[in-house]
N, C-alpha and C. Protein backbone atom coordinates (compact mmCIF):
# COMPACT_ATOMS: atom_id res chain seq x y z
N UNK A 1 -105.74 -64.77 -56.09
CA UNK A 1 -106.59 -65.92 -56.02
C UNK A 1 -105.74 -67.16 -56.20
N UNK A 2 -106.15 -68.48 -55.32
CA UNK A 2 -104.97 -69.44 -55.10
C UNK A 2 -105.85 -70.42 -56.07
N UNK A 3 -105.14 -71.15 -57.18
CA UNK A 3 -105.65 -72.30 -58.09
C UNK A 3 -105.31 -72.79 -57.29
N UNK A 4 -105.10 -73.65 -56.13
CA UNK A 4 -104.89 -74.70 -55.57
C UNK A 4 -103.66 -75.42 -55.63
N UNK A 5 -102.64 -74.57 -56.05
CA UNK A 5 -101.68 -75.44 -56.57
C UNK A 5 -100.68 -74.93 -54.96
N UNK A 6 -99.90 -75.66 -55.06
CA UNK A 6 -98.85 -75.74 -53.31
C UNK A 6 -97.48 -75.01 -54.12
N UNK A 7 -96.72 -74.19 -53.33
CA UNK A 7 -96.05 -73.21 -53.80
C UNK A 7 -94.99 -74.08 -52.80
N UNK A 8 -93.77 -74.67 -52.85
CA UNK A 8 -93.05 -74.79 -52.57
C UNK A 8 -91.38 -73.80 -52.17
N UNK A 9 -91.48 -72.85 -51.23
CA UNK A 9 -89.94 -71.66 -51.31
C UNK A 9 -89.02 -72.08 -50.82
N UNK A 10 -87.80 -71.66 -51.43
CA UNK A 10 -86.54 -72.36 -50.93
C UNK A 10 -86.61 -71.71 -49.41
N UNK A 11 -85.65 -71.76 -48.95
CA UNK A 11 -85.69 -71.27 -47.49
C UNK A 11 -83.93 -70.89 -48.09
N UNK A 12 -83.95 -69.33 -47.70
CA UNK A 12 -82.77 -68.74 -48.12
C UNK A 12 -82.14 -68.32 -46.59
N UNK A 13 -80.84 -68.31 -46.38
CA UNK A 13 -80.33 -67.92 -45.59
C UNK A 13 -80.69 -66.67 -45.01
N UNK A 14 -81.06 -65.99 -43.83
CA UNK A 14 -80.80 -64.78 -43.40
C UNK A 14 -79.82 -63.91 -43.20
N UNK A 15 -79.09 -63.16 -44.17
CA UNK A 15 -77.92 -61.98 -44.07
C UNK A 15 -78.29 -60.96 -43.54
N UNK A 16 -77.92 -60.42 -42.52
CA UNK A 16 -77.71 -58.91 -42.20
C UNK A 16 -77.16 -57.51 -42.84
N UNK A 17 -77.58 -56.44 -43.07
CA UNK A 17 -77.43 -55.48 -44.28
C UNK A 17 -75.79 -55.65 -43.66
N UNK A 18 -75.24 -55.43 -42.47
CA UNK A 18 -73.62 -55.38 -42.09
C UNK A 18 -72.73 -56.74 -42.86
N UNK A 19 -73.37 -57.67 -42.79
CA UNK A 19 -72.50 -59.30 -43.96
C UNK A 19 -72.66 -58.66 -45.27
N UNK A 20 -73.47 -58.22 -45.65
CA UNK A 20 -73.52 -57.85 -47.06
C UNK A 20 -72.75 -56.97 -47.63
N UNK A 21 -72.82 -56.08 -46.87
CA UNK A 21 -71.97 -54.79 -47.08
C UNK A 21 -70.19 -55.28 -46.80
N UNK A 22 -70.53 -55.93 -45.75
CA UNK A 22 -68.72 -56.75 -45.27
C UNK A 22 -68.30 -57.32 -46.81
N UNK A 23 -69.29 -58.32 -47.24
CA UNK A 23 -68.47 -58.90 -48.53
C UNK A 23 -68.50 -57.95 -50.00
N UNK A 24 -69.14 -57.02 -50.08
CA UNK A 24 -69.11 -56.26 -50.72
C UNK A 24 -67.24 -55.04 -50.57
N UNK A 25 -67.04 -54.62 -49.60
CA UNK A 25 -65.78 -54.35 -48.84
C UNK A 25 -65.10 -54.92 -49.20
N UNK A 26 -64.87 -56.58 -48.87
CA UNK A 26 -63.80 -57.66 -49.15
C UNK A 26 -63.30 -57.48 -50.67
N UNK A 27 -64.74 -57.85 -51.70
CA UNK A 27 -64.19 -57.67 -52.72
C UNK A 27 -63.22 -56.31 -53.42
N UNK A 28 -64.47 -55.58 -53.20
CA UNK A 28 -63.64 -54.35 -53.44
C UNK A 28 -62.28 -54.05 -52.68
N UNK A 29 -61.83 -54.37 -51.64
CA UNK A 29 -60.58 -54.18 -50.92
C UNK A 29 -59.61 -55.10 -52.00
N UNK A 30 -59.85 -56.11 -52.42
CA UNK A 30 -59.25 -57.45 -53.09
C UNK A 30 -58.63 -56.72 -54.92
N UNK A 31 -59.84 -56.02 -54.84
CA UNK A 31 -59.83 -55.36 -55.96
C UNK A 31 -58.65 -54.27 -56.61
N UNK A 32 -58.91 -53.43 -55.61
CA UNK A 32 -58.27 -52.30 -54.97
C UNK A 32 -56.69 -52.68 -54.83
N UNK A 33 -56.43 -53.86 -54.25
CA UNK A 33 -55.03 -54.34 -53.86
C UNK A 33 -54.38 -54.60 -55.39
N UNK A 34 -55.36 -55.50 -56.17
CA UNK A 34 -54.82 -55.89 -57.59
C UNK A 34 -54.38 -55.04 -58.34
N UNK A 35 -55.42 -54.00 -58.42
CA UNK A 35 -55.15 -52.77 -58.97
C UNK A 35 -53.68 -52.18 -59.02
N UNK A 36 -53.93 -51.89 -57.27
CA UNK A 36 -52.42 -50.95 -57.04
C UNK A 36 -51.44 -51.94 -57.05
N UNK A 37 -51.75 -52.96 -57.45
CA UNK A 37 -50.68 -53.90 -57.68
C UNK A 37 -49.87 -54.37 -56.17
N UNK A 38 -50.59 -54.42 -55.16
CA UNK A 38 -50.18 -54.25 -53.99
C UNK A 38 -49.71 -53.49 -52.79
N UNK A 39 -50.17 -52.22 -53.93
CA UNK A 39 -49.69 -50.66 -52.95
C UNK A 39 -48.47 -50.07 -53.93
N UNK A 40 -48.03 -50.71 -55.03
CA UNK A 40 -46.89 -49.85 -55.62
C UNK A 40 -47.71 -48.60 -56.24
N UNK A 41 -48.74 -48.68 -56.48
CA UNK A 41 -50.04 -47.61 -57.16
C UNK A 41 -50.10 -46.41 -56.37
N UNK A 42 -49.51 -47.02 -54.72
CA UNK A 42 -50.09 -45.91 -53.85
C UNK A 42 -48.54 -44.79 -53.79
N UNK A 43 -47.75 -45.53 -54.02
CA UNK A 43 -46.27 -44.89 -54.37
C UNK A 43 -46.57 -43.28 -54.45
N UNK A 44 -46.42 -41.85 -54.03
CA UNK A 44 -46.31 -40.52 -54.58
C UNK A 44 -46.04 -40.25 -55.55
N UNK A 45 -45.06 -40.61 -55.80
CA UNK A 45 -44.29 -39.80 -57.21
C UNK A 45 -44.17 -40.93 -58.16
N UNK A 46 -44.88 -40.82 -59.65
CA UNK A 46 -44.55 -41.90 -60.61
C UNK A 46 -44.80 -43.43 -60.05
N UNK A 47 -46.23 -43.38 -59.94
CA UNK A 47 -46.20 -44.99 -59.68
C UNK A 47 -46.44 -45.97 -61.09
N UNK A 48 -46.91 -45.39 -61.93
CA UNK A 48 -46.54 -46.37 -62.99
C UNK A 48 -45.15 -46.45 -63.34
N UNK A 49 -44.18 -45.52 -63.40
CA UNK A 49 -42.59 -46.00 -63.63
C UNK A 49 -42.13 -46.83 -62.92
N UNK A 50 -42.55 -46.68 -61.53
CA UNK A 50 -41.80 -47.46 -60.40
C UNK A 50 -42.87 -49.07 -60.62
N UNK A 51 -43.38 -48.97 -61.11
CA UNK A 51 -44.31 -50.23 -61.54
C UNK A 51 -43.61 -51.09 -62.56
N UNK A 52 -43.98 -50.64 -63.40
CA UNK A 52 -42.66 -50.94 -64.89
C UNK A 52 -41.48 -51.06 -64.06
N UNK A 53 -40.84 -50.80 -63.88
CA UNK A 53 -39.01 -50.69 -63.85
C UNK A 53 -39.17 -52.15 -62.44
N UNK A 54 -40.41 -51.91 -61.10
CA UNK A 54 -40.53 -53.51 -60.85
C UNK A 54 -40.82 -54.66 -61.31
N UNK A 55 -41.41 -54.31 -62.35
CA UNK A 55 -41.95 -55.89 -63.08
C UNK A 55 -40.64 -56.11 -64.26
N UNK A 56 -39.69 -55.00 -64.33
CA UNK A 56 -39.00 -55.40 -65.46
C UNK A 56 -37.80 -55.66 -64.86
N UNK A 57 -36.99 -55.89 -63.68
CA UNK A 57 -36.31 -55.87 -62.33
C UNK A 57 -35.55 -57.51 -62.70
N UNK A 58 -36.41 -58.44 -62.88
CA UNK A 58 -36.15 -59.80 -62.72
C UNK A 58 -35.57 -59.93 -64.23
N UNK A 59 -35.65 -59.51 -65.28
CA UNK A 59 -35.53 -59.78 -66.50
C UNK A 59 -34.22 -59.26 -66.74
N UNK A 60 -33.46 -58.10 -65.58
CA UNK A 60 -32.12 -57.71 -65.49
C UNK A 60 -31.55 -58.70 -65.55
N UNK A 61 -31.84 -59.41 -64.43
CA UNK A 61 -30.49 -60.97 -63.92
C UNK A 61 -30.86 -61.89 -64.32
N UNK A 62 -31.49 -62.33 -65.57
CA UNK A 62 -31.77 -63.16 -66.00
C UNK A 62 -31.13 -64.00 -66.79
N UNK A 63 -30.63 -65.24 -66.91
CA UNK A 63 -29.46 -65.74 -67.26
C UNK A 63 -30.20 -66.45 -69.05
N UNK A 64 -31.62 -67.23 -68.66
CA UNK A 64 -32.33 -68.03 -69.64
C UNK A 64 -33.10 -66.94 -70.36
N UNK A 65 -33.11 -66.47 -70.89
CA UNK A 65 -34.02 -65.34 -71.50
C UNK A 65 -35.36 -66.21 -72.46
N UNK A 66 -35.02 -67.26 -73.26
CA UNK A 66 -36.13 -67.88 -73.53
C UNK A 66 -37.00 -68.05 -72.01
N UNK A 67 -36.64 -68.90 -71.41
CA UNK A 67 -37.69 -69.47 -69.96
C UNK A 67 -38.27 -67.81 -69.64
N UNK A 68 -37.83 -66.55 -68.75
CA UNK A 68 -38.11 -65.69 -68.97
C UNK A 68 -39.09 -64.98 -69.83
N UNK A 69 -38.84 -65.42 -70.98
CA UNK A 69 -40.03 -64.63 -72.26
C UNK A 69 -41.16 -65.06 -72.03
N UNK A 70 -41.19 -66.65 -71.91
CA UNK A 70 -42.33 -67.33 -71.68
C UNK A 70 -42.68 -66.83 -69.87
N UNK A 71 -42.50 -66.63 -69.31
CA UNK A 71 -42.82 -66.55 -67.44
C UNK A 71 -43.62 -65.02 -68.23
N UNK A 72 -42.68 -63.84 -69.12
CA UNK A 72 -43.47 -62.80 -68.67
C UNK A 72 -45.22 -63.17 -69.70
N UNK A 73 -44.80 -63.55 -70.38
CA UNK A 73 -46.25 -63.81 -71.40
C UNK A 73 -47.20 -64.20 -70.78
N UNK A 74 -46.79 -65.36 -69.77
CA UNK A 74 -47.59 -65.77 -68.50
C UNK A 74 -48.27 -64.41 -68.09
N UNK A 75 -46.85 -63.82 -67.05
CA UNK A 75 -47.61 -63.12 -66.27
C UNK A 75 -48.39 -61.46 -67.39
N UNK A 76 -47.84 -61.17 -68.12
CA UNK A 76 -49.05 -60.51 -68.98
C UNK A 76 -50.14 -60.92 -68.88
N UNK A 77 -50.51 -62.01 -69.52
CA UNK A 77 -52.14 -62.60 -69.51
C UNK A 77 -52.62 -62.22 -68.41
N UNK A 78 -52.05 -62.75 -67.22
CA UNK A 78 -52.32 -62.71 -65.92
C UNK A 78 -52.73 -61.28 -65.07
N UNK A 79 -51.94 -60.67 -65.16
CA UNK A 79 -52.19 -58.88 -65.03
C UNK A 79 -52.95 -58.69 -66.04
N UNK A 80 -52.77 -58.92 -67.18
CA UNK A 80 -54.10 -58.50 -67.83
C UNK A 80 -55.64 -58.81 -67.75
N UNK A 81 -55.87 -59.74 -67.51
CA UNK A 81 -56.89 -60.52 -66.72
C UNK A 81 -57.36 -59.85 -65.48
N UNK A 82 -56.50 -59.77 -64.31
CA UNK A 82 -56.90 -59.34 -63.52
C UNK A 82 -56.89 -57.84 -63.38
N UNK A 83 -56.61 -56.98 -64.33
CA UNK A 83 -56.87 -55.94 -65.10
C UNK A 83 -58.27 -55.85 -64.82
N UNK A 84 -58.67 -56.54 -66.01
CA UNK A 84 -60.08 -56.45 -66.44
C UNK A 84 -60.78 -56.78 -65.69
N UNK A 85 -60.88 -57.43 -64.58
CA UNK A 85 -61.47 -57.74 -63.85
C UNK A 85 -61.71 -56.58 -62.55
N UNK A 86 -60.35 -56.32 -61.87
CA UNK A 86 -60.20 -54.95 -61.27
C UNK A 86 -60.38 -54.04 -61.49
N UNK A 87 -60.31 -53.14 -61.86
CA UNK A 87 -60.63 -51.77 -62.50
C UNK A 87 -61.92 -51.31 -62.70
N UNK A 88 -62.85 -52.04 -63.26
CA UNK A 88 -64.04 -51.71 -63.11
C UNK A 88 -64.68 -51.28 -62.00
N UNK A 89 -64.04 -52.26 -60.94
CA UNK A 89 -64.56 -52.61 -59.28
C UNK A 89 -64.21 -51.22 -58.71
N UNK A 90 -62.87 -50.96 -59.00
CA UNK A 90 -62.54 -49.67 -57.98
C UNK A 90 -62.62 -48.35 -58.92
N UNK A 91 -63.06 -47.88 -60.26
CA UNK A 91 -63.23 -46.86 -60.91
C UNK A 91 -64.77 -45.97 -60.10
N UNK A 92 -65.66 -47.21 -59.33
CA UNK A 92 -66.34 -45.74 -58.92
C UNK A 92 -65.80 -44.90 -57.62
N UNK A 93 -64.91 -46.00 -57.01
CA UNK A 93 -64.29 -45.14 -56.06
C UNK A 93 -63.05 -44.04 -56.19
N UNK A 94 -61.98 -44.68 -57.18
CA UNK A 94 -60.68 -43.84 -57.86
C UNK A 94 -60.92 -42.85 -58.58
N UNK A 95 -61.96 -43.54 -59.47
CA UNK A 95 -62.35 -42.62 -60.93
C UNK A 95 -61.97 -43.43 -62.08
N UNK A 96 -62.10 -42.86 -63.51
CA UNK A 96 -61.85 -43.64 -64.66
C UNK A 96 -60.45 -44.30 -64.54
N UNK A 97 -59.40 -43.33 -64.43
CA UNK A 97 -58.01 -43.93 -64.71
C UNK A 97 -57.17 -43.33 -63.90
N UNK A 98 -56.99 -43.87 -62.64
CA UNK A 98 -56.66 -42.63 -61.27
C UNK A 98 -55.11 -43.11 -61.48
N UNK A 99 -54.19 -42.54 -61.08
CA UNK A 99 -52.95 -42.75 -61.32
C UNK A 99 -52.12 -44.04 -60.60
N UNK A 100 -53.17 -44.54 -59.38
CA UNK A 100 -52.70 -45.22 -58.30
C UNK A 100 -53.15 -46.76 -58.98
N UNK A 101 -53.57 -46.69 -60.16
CA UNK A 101 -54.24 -48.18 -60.26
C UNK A 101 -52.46 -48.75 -61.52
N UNK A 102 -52.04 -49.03 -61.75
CA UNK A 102 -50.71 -49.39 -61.78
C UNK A 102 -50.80 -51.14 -62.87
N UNK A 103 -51.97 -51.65 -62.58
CA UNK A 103 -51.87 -53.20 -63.16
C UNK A 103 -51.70 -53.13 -64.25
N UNK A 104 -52.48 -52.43 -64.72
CA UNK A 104 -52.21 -51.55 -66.68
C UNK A 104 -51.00 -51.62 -67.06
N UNK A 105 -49.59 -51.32 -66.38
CA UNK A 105 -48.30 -50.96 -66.87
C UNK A 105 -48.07 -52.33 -66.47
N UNK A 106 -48.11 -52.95 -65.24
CA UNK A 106 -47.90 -54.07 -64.96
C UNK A 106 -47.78 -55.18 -66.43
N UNK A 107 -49.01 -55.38 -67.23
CA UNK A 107 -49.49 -56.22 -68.15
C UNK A 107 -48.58 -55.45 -69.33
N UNK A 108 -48.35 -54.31 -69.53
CA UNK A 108 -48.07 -53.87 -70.52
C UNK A 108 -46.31 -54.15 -70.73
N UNK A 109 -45.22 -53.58 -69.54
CA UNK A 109 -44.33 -53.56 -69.15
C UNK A 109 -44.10 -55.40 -69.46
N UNK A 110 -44.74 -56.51 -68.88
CA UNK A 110 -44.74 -57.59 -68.93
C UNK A 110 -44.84 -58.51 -70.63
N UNK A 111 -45.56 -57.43 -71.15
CA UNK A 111 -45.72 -57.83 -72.88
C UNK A 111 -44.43 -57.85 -73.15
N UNK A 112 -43.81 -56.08 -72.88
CA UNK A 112 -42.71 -56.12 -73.89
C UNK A 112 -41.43 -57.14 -73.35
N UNK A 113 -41.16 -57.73 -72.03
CA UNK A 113 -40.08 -58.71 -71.78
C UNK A 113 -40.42 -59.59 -72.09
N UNK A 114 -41.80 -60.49 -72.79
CA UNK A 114 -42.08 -61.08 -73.40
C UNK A 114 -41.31 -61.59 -75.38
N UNK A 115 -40.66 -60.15 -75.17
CA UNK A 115 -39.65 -60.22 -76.52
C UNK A 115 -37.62 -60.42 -76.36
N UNK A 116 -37.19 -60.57 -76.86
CA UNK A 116 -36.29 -60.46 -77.03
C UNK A 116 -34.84 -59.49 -76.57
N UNK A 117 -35.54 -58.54 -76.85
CA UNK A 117 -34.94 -56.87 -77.15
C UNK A 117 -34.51 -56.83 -75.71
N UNK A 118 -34.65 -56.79 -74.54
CA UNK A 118 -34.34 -56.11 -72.97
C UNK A 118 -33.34 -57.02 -72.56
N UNK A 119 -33.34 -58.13 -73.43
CA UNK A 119 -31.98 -59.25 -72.72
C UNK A 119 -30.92 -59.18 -73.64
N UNK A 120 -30.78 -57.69 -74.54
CA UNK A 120 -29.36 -57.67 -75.25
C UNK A 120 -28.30 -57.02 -73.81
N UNK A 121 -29.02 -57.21 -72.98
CA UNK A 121 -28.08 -56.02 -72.26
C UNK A 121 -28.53 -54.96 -71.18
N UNK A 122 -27.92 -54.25 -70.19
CA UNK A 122 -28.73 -53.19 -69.39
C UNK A 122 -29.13 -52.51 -70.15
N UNK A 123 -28.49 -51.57 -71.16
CA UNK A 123 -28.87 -50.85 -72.17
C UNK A 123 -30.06 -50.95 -72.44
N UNK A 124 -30.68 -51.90 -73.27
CA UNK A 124 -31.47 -52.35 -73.84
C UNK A 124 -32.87 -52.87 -72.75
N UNK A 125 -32.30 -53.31 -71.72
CA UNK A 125 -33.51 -53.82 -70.67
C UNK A 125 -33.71 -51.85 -70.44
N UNK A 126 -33.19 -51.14 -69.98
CA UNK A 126 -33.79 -49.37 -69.42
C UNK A 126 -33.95 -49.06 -70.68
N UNK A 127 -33.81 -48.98 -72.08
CA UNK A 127 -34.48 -48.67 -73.33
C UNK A 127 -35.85 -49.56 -73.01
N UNK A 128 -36.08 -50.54 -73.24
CA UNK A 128 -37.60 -50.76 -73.21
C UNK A 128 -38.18 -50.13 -71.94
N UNK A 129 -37.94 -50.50 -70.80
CA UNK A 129 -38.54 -49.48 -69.79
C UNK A 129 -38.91 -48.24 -69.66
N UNK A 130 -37.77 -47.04 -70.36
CA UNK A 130 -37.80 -45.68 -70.45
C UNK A 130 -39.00 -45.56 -71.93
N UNK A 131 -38.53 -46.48 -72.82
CA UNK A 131 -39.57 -46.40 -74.13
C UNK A 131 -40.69 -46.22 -74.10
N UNK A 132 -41.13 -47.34 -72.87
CA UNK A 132 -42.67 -47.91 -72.91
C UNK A 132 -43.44 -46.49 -71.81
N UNK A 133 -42.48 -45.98 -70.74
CA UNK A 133 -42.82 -45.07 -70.07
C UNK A 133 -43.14 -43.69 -71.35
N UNK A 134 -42.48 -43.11 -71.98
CA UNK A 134 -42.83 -42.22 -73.11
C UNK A 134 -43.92 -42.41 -73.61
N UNK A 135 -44.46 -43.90 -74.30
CA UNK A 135 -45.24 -44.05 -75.34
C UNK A 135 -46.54 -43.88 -74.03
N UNK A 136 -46.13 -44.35 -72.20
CA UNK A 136 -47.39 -44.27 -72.23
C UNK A 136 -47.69 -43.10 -71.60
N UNK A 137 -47.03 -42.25 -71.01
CA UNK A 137 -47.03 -40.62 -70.73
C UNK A 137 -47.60 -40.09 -71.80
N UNK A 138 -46.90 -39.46 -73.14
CA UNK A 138 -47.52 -39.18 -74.33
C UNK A 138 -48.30 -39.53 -74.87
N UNK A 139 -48.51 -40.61 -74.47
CA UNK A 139 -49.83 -40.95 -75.61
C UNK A 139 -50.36 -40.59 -76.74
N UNK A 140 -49.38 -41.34 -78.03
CA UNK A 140 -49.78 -40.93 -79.35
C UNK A 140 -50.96 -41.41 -79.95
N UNK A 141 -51.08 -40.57 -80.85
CA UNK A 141 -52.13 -41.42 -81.88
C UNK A 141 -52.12 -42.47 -82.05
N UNK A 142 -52.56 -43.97 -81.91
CA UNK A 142 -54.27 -44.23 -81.57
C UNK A 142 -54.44 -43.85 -79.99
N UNK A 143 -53.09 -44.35 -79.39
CA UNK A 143 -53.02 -44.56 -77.82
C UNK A 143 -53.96 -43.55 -77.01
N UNK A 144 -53.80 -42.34 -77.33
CA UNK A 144 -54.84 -41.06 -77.22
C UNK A 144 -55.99 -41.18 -77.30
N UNK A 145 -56.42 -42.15 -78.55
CA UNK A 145 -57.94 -42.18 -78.32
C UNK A 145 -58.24 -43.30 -77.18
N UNK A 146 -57.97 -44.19 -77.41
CA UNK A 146 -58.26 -45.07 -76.23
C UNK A 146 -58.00 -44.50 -74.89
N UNK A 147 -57.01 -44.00 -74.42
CA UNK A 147 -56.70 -43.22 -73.04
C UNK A 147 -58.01 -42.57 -73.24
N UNK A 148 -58.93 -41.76 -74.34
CA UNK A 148 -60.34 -40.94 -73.87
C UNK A 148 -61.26 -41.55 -73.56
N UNK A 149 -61.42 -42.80 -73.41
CA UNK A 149 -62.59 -43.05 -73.03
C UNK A 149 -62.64 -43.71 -71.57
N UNK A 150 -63.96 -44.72 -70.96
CA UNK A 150 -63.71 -44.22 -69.61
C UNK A 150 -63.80 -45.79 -68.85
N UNK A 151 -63.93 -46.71 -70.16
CA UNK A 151 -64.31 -48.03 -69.54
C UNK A 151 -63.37 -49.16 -68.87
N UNK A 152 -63.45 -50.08 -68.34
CA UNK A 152 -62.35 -50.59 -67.69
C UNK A 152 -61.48 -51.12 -68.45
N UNK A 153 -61.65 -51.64 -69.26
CA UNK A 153 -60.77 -52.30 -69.97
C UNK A 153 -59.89 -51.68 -71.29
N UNK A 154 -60.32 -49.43 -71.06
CA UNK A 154 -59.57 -48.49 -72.19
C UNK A 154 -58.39 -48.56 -71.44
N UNK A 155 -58.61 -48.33 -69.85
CA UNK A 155 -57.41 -48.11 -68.88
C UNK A 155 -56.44 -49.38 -68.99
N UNK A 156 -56.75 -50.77 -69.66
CA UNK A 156 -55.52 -51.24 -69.74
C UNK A 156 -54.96 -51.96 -71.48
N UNK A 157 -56.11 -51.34 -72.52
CA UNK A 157 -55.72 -50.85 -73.59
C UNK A 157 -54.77 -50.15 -73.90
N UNK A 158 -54.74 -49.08 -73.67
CA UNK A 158 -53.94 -47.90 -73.62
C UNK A 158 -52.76 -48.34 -73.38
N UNK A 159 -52.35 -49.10 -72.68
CA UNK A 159 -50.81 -49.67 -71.84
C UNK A 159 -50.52 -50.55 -72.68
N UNK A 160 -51.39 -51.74 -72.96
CA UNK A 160 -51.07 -52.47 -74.08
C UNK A 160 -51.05 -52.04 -75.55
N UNK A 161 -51.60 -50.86 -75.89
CA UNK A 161 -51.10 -50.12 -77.15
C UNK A 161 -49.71 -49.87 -76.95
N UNK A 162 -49.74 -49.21 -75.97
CA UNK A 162 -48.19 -48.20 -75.95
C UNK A 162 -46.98 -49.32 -75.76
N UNK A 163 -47.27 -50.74 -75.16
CA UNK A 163 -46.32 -51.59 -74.93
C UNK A 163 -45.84 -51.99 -76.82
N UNK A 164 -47.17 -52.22 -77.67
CA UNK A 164 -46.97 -52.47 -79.02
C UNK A 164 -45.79 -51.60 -79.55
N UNK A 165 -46.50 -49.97 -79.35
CA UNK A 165 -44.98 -49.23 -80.11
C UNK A 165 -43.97 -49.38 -79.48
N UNK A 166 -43.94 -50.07 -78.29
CA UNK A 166 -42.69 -50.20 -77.75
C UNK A 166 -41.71 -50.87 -78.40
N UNK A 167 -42.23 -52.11 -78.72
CA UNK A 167 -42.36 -53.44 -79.21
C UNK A 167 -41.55 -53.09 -80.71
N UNK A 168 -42.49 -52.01 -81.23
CA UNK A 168 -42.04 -52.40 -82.80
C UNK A 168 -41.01 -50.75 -82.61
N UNK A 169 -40.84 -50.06 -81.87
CA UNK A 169 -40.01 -49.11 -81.62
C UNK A 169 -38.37 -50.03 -81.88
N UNK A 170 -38.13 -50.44 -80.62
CA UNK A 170 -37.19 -51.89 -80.34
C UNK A 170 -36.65 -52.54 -81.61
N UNK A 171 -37.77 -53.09 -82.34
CA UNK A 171 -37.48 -53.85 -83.22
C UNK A 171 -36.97 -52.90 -84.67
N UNK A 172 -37.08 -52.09 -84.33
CA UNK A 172 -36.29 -50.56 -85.42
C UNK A 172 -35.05 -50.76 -85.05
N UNK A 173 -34.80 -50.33 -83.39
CA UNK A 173 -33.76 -49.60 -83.17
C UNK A 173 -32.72 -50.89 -83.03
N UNK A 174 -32.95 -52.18 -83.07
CA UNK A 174 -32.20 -53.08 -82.62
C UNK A 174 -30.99 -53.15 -83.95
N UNK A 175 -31.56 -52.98 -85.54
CA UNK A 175 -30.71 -53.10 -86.43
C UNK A 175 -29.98 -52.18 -86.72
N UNK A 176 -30.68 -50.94 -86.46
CA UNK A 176 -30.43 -49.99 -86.60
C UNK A 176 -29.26 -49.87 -86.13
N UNK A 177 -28.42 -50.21 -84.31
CA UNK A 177 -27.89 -49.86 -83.76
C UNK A 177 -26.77 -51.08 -84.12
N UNK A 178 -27.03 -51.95 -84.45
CA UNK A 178 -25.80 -53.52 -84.99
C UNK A 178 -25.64 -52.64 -85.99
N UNK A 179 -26.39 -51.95 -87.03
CA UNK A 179 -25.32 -51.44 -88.57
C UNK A 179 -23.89 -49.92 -88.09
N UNK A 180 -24.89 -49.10 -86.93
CA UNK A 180 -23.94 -48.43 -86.52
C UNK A 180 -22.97 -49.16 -86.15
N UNK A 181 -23.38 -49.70 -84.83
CA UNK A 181 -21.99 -50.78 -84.21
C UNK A 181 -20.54 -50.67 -85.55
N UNK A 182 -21.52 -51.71 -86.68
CA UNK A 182 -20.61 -51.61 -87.47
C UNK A 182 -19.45 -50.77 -88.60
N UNK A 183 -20.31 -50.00 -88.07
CA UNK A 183 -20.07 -48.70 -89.34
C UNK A 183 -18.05 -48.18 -88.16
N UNK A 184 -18.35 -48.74 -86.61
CA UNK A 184 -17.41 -48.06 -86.16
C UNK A 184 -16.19 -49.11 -85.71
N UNK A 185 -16.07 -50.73 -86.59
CA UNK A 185 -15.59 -51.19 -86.43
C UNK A 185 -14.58 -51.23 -87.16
C-alpha cells in the first residue's frame, strides 16, 4: 500500500553476469601474481628458498648497509601488507598454505635484512638465509602452532615468527663467533 510518498531510485548501471565475473578474475589474477610473488611461487622445486635467497640477493652487493636496512623494513611492511591482503583471495583456489604462494618468505626473509647480521659478510648474508629457511621448514614451537591454523594472515605469521628466531638466532651466534675468532688469535 503506497502512503503517497514519491520513491526516488538511483539509476544503477547495467553489468552483464560476463563484466562481473571479468573483474572478479582481474582481481583474483592480481592476487594470485602478489602471492607467487610474480611466478617465483610457481618455481618446482623449493619456491620459498628460491624466494628468500631472491629477496636477500641485493643485500649481497650492498655497499650502505644502513640505507639497505631501512629499503628492506620498507619492503617488509610492504610484502607484508600485501600478504594480507593476497592470500585470503587465492586460498579458495590454492588452499590454506599451498607452497606456490611465496610473499610470506618474501616479508619474512625482508625482516631479517632489516638487521645488521647479513652485511658482516657472505658468510653471514647465506647464514641468515639458510637459518630462516630451517626455522621455516621445521617449524618449531610456537611457529607450529600458527603454521596449524588456516587463516590468511597464519600463512604469513608463521614466516614472520620464524624470521624472529632467525633474528635472535644471529644475534647469539654473532658474539659467539667474534669470542671464537678470538680465542684463535
Amino acid at each position: 500500500m503506497d502512503s503517497g510518498r514519491i520513491r526516488i531510485y538511483k539509476s544503477v548501471p547495467f553489468q552483464t553476469i560476463d563484466q562481473v565475473t571479468h573483474q572478479g578474475t582481474m582481481s583474483n589474477s592480481f592476487a594470485r601474481m602478489l602471492a607467487t610473488l610474480f611466478g617465483i611461487g610457481k618455481l618446482p622445486i623449493m619456491p620459498g628458498t628460491w624466494c628468500s635467497a631472491i629477496v636477500a640477493v641485493p643485500a649481497l652487493f650492498t655497499t650502505n648497509s644502513v640505507v639497505a636496512q631501512y629499503v628492506y623494513v620498507a619492503a617488509s611492511v610492504i610484502f607484508l601488507l600485501l600478504g594480507l591482503w593476497s592470500i585470503p583471495k587465492v586460498q579458495p583456489q590454492l588452499g590454506t598454505d599451498p607452497k606456490s604462494v611465496v610473499i610470506d618468505e618474501a616479508a619474512g626473509m625482508a625482516l631479517i635484512l632489516a638487521t645488521p647480521y647479513a652485511y658482516f659478510g657472505p658468510g653471514w648474508w647465506a647464514s641468515s638465509v639458510l637459518i630462516f629457511r630451517v626455522y621455516d621448514v621445521v617449524k618449531p614451537y610456537p611457529i607450529n602452532k600458527i603454521n596449524d591454523r588456516t587463516e590468511g594472515w597464519s600463512v604469513v605469521a608463521d614466516d614472520m615468527l620464524a624470521s624472529v628466531f632467525t633474528i635472535l638466532t644471529l644475534a647469539v651466534l654473532f658474539p659467539a663467533f667474534n669470542i671464537a675468532m678470538l680465542a684463535f688469535l
